[in-house]
PDB file of N, CA and C in Angstrom:
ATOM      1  N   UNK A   1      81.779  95.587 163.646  1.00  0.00           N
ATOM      2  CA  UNK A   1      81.252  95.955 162.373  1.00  0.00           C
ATOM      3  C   UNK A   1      80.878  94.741 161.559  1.00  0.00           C
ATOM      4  N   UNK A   2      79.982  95.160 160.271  1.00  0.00           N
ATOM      5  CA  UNK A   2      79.701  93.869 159.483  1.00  0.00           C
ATOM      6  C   UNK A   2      81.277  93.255 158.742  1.00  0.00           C
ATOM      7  N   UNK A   3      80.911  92.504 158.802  1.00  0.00           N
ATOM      8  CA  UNK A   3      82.270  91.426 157.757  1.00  0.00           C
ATOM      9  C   UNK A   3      82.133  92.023 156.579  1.00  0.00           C
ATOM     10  N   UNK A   4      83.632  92.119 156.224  1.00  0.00           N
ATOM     11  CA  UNK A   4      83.952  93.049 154.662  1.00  0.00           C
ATOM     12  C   UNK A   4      84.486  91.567 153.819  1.00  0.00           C
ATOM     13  N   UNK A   5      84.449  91.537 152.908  1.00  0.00           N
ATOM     14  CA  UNK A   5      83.778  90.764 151.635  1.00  0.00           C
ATOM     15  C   UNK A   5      85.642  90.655 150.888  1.00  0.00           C
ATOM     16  N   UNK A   6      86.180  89.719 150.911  1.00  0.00           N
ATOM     17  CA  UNK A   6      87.539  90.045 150.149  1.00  0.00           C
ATOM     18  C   UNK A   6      87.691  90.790 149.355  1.00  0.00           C
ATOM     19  N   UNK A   7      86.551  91.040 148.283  1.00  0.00           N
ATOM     20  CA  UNK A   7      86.789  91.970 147.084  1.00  0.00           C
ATOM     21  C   UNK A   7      86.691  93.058 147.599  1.00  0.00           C
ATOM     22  N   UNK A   8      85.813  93.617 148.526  1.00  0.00           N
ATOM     23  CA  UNK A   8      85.866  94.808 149.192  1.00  0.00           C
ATOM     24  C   UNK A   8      86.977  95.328 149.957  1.00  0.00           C
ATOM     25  N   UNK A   9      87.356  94.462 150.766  1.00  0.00           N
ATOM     26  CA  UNK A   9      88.485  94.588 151.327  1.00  0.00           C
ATOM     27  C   UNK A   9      90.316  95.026 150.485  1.00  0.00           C
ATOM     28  N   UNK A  10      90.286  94.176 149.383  1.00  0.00           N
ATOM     29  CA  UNK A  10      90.723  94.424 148.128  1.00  0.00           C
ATOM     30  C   UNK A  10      90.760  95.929 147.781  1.00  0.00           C
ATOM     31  N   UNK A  11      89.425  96.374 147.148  1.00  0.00           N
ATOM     32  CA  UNK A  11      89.114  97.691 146.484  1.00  0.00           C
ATOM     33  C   UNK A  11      89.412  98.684 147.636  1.00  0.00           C
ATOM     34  N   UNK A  12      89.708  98.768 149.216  1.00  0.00           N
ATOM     35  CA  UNK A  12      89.442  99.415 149.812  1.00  0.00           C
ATOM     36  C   UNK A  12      91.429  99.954 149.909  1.00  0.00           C
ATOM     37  N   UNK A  13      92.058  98.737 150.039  1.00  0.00           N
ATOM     38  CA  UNK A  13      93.374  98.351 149.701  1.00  0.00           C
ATOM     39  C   UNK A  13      94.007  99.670 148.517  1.00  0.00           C
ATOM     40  N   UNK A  14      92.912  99.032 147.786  1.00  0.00           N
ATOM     41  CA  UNK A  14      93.728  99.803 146.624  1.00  0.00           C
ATOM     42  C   UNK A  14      92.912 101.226 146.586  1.00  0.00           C
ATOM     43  N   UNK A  15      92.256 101.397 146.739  1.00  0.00           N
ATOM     44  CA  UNK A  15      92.210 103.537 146.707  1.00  0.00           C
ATOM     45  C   UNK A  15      93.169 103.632 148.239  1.00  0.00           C
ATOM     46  N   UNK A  16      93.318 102.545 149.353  1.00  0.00           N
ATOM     47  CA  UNK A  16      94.194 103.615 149.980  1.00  0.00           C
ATOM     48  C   UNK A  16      95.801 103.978 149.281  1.00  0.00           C
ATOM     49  N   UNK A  17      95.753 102.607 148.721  1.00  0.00           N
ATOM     50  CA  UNK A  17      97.495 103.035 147.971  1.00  0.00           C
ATOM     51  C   UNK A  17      97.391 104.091 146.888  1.00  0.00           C
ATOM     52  N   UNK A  18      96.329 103.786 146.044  1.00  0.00           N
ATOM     53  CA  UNK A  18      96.358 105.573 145.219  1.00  0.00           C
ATOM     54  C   UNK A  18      96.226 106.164 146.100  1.00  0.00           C
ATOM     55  N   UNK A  19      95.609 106.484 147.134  1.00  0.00           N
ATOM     56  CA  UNK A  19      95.447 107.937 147.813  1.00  0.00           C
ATOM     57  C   UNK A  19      96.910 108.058 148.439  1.00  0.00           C
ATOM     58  N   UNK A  20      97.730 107.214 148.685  1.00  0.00           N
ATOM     59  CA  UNK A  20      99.176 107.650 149.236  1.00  0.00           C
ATOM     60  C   UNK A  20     100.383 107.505 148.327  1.00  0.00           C
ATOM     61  N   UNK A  21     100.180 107.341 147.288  1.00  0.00           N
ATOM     62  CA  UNK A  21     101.200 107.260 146.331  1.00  0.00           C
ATOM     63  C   UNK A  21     100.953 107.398 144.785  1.00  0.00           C
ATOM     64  N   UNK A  22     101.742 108.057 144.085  1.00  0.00           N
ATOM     65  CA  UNK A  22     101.413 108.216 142.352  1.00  0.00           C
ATOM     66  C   UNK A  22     102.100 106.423 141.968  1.00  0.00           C
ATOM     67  N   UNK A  23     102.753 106.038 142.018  1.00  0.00           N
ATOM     68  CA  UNK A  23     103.650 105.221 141.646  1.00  0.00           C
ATOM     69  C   UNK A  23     102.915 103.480 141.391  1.00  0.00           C
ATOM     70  N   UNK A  24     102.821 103.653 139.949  1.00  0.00           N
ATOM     71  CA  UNK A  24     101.917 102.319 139.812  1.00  0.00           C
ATOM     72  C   UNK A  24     102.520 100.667 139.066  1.00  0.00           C
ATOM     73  N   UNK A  25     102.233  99.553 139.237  1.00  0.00           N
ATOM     74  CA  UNK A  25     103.094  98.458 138.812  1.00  0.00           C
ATOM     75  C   UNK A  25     103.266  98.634 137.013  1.00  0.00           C
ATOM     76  N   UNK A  26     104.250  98.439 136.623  1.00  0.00           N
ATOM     77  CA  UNK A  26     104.184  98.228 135.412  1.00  0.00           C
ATOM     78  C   UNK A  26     103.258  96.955 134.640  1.00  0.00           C
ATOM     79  N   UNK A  27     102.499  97.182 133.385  1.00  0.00           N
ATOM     80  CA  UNK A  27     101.976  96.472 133.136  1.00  0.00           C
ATOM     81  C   UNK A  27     102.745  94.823 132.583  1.00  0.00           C
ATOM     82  N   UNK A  28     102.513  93.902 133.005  1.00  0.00           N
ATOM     83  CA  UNK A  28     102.488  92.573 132.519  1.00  0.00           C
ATOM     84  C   UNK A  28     102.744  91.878 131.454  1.00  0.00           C
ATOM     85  N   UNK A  29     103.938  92.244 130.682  1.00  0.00           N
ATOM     86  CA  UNK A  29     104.686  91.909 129.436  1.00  0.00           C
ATOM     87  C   UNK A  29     104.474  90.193 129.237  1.00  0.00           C
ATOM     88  N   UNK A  30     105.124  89.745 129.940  1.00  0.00           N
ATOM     89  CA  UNK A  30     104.960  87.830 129.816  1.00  0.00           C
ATOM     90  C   UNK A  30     104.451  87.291 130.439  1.00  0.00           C
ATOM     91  N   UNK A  31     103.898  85.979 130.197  1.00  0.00           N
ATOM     92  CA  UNK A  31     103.488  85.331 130.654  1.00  0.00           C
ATOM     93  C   UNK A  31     104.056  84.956 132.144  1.00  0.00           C
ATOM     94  N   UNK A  32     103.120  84.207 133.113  1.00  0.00           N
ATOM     95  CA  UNK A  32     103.906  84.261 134.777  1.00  0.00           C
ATOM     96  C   UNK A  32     104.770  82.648 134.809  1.00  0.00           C
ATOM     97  N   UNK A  33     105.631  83.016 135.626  1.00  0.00           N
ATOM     98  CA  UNK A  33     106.500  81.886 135.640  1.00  0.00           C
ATOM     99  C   UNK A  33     105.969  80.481 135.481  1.00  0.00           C
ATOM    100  N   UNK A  34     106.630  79.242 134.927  1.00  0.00           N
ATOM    101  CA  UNK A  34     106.341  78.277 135.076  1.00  0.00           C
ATOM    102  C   UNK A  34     107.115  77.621 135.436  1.00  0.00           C
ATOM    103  N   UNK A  35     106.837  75.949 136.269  1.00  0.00           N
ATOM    104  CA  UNK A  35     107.833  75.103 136.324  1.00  0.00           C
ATOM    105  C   UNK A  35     108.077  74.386 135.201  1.00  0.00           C
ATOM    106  N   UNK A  36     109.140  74.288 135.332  1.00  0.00           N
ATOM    107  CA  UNK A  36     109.926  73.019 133.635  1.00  0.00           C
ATOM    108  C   UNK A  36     110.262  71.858 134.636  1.00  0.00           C
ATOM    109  N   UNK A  37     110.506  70.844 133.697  1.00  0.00           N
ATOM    110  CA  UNK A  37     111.387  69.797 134.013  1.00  0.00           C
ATOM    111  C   UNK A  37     112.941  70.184 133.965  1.00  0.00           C
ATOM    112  N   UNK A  38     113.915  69.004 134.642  1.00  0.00           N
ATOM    113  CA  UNK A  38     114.773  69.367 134.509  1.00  0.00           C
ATOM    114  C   UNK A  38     115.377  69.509 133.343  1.00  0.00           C
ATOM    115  N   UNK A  39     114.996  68.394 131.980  1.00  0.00           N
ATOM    116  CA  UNK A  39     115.505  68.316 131.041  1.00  0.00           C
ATOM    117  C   UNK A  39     114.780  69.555 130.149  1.00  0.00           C
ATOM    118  N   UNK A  40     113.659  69.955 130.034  1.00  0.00           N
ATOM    119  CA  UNK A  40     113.454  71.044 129.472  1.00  0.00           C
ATOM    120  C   UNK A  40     114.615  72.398 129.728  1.00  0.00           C
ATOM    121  N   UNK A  41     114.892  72.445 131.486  1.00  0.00           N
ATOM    122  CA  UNK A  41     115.441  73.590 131.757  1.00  0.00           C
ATOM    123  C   UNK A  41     116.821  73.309 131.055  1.00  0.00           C
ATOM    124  N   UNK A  42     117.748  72.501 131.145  1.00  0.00           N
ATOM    125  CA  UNK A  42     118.911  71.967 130.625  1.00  0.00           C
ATOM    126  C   UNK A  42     119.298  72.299 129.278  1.00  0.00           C
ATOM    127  N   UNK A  43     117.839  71.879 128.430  1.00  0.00           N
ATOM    128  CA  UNK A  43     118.116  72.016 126.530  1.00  0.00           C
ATOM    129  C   UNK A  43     117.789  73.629 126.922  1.00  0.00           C
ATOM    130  N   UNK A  44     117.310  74.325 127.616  1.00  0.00           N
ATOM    131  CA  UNK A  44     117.364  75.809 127.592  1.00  0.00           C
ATOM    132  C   UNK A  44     118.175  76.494 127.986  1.00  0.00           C
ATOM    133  N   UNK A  45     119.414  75.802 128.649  1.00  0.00           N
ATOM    134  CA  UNK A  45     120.361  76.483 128.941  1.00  0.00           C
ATOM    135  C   UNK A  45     121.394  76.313 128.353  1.00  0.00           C
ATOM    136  N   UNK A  46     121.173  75.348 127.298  1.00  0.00           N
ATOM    137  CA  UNK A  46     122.328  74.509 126.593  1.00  0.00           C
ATOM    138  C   UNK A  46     122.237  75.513 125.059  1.00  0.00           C
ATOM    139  N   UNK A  47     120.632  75.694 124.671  1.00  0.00           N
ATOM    140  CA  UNK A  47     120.443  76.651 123.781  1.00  0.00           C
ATOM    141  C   UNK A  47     120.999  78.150 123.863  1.00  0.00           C
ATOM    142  N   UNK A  48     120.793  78.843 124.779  1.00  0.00           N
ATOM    143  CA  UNK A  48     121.194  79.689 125.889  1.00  0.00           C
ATOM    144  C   UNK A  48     122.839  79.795 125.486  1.00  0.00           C
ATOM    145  N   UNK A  49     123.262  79.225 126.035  1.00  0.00           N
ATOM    146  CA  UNK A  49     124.855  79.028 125.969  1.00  0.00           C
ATOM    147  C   UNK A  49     125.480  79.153 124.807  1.00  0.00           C
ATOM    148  N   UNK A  50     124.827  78.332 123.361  1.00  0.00           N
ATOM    149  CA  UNK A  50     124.633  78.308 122.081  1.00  0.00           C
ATOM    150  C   UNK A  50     124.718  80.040 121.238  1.00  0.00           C
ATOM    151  N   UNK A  51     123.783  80.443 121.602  1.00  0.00           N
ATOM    152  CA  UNK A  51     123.483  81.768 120.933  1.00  0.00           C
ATOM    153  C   UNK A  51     124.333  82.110 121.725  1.00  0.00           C
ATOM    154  N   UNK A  52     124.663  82.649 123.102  1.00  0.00           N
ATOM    155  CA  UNK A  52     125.932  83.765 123.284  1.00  0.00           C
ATOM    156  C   UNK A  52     127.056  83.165 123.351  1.00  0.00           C
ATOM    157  N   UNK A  53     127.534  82.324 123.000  1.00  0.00           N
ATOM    158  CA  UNK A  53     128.796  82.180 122.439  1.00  0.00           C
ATOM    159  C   UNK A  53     128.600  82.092 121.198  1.00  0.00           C
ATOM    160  N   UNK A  54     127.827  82.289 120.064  1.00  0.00           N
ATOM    161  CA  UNK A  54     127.534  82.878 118.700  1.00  0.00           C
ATOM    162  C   UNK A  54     127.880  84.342 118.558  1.00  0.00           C
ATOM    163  N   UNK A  55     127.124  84.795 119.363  1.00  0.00           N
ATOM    164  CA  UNK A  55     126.984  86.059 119.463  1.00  0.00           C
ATOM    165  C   UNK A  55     128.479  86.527 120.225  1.00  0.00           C
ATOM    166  N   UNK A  56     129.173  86.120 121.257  1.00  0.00           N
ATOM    167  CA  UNK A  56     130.310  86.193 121.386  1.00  0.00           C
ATOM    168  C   UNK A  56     131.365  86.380 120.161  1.00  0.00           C
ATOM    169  N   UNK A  57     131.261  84.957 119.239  1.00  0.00           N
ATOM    170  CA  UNK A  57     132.622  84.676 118.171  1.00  0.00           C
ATOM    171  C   UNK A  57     132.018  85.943 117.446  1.00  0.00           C
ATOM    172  N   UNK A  58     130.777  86.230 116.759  1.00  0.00           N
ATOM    173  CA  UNK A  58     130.473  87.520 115.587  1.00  0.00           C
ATOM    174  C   UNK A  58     131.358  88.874 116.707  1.00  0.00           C
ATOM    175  N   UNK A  59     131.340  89.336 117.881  1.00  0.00           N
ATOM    176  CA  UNK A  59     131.739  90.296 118.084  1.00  0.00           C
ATOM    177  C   UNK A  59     132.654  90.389 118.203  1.00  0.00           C
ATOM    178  N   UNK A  60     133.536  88.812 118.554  1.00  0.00           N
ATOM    179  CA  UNK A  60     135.119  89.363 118.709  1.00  0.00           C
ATOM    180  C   UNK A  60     135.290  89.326 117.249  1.00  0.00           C
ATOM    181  N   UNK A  61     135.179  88.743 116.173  1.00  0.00           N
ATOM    182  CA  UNK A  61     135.243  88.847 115.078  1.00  0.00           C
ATOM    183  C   UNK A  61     135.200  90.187 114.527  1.00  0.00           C
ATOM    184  N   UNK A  62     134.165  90.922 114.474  1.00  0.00           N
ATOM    185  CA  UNK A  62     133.793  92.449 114.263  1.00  0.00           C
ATOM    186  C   UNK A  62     135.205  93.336 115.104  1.00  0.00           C
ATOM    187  N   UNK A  63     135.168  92.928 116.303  1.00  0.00           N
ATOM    188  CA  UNK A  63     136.336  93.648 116.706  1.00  0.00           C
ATOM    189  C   UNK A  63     137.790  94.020 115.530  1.00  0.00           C
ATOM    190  N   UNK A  64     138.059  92.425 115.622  1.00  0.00           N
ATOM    191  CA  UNK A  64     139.344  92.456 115.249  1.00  0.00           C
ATOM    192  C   UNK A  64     139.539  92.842 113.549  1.00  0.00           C
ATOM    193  N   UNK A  65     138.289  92.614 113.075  1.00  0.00           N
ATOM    194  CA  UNK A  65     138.415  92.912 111.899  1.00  0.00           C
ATOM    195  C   UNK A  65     138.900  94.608 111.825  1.00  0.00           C
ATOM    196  N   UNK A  66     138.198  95.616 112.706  1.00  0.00           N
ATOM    197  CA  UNK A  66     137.876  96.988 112.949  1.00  0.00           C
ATOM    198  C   UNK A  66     139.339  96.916 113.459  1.00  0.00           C
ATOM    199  N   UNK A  67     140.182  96.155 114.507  1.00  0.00           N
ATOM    200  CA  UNK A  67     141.471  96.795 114.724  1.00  0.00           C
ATOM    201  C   UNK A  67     142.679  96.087 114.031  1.00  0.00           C
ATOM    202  N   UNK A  68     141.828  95.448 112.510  1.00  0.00           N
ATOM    203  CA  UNK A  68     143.106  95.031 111.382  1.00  0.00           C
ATOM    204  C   UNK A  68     142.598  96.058 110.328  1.00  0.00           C
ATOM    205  N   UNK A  69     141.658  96.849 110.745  1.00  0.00           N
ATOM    206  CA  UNK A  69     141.086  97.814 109.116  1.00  0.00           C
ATOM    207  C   UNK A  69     140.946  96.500 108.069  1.00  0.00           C
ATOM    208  N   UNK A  70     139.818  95.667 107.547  1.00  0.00           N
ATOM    209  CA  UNK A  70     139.386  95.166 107.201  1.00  0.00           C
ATOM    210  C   UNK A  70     138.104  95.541 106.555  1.00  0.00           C
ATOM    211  N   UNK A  71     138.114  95.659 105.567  1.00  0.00           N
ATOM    212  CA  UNK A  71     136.696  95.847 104.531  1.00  0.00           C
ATOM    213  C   UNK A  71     136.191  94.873 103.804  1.00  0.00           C
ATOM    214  N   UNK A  72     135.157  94.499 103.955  1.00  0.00           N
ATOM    215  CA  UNK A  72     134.015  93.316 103.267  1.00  0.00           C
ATOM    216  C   UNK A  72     133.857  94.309 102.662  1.00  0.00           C
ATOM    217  N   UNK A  73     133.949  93.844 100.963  1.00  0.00           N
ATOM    218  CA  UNK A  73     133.155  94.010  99.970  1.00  0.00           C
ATOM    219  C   UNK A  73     133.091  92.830  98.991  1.00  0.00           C
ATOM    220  N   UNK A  74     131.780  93.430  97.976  1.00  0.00           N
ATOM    221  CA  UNK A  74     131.196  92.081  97.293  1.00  0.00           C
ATOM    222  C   UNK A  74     132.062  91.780  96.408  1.00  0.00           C
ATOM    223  N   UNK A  75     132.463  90.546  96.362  1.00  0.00           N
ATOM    224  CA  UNK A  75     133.404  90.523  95.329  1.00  0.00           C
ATOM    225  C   UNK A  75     132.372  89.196  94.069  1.00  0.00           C
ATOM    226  N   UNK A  76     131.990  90.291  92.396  1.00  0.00           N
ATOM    227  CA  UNK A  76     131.148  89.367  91.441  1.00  0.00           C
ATOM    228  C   UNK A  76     132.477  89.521  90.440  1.00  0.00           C
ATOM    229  N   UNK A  77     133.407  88.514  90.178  1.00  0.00           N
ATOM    230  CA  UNK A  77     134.348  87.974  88.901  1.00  0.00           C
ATOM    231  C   UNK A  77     133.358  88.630  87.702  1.00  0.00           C
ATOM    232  N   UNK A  78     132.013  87.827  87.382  1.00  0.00           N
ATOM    233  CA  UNK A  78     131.432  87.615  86.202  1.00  0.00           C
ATOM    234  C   UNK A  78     130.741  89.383  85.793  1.00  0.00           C
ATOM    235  N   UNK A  79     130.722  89.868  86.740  1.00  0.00           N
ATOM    236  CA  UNK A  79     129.839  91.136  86.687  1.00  0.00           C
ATOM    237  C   UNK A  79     130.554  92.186  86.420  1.00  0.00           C
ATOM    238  N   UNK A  80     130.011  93.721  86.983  1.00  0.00           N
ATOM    239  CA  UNK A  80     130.362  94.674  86.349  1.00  0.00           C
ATOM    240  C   UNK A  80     131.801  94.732  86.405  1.00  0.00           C
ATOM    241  N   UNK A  81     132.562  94.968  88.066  1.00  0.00           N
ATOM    242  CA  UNK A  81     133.561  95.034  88.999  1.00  0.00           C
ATOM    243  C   UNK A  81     134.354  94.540  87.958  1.00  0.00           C
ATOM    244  N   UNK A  82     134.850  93.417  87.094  1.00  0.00           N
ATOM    245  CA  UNK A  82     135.423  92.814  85.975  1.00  0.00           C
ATOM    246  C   UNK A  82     136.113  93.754  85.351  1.00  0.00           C
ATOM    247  N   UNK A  83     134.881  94.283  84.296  1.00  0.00           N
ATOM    248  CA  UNK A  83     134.988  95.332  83.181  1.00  0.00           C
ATOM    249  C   UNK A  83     135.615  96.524  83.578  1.00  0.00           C
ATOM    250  N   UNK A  84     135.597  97.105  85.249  1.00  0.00           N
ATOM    251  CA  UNK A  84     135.884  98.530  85.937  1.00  0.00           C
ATOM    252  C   UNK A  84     137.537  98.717  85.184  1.00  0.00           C
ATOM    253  N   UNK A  85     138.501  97.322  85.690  1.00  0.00           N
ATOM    254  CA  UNK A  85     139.678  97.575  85.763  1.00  0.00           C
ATOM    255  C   UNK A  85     140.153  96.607  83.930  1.00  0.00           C
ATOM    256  N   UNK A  86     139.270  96.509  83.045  1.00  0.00           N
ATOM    257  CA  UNK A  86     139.623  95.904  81.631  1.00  0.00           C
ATOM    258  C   UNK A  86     139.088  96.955  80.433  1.00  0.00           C
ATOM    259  N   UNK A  87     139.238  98.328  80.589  1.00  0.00           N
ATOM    260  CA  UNK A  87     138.828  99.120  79.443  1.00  0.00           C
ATOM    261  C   UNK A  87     139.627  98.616  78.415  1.00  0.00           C
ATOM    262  N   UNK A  88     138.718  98.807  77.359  1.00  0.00           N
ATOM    263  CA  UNK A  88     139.842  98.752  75.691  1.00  0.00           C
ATOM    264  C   UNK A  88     139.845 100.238  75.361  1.00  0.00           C
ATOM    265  N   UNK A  89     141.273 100.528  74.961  1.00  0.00           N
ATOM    266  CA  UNK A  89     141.516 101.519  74.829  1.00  0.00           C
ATOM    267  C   UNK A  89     142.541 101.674  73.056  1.00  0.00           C
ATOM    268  N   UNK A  90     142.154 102.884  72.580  1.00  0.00           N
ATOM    269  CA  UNK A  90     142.816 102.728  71.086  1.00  0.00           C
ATOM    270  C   UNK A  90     143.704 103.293  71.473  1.00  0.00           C
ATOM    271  N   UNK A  91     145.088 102.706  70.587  1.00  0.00           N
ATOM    272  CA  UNK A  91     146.658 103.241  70.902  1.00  0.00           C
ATOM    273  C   UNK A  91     146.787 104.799  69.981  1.00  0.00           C
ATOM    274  N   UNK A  92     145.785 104.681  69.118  1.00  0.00           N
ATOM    275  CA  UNK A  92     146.139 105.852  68.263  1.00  0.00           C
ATOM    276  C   UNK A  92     145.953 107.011  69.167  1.00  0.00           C
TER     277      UNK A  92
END
């Protein structure tokens, strides 16, 4: 037969896989891999390491606060919260 053309060969590829299957690649979120240097990869794993052990101390934190019953609230001296617990009151 005549010589088929890569792109043809290609397109021919792909209607046989639609014709034998529904199931298609997900589309292409990021960019495709690159090589780094080593020192690039290093400060990225060093960053890396950084945030989840951040993210580590905030959750054990959150934990323990939740199994000492611990409540954050705002505490303003100068503001309303003050006045709540200083009514003047007449003795008569």
């Amino acid at each position: 037969g005549s010589p088929v053309t890569p792109e043809e060969r290609r397109l021919r590829d792909k209607k046989h896989l639609n014709d034998i299957t529904a199931a298609r690649l997900p589309p292409l979120h990021h960019a495709p891999a690159k090589l780094l240097s080593i020192e690039e990869s290093i400060a990225i794993q060093i960053q890396q390491k950084e945030a989840y052990e951040e993210m580590q101390a905030k959750l054990a934190a959150q934990k323990l606060a939740e199994r000492l019953n611990i409540k954050m609230v705002r505490f303003e001296p100068e503001g309303e919260a003050l006045m709540q617990y200083r009514e003047v009151r007449d003795e008569d």
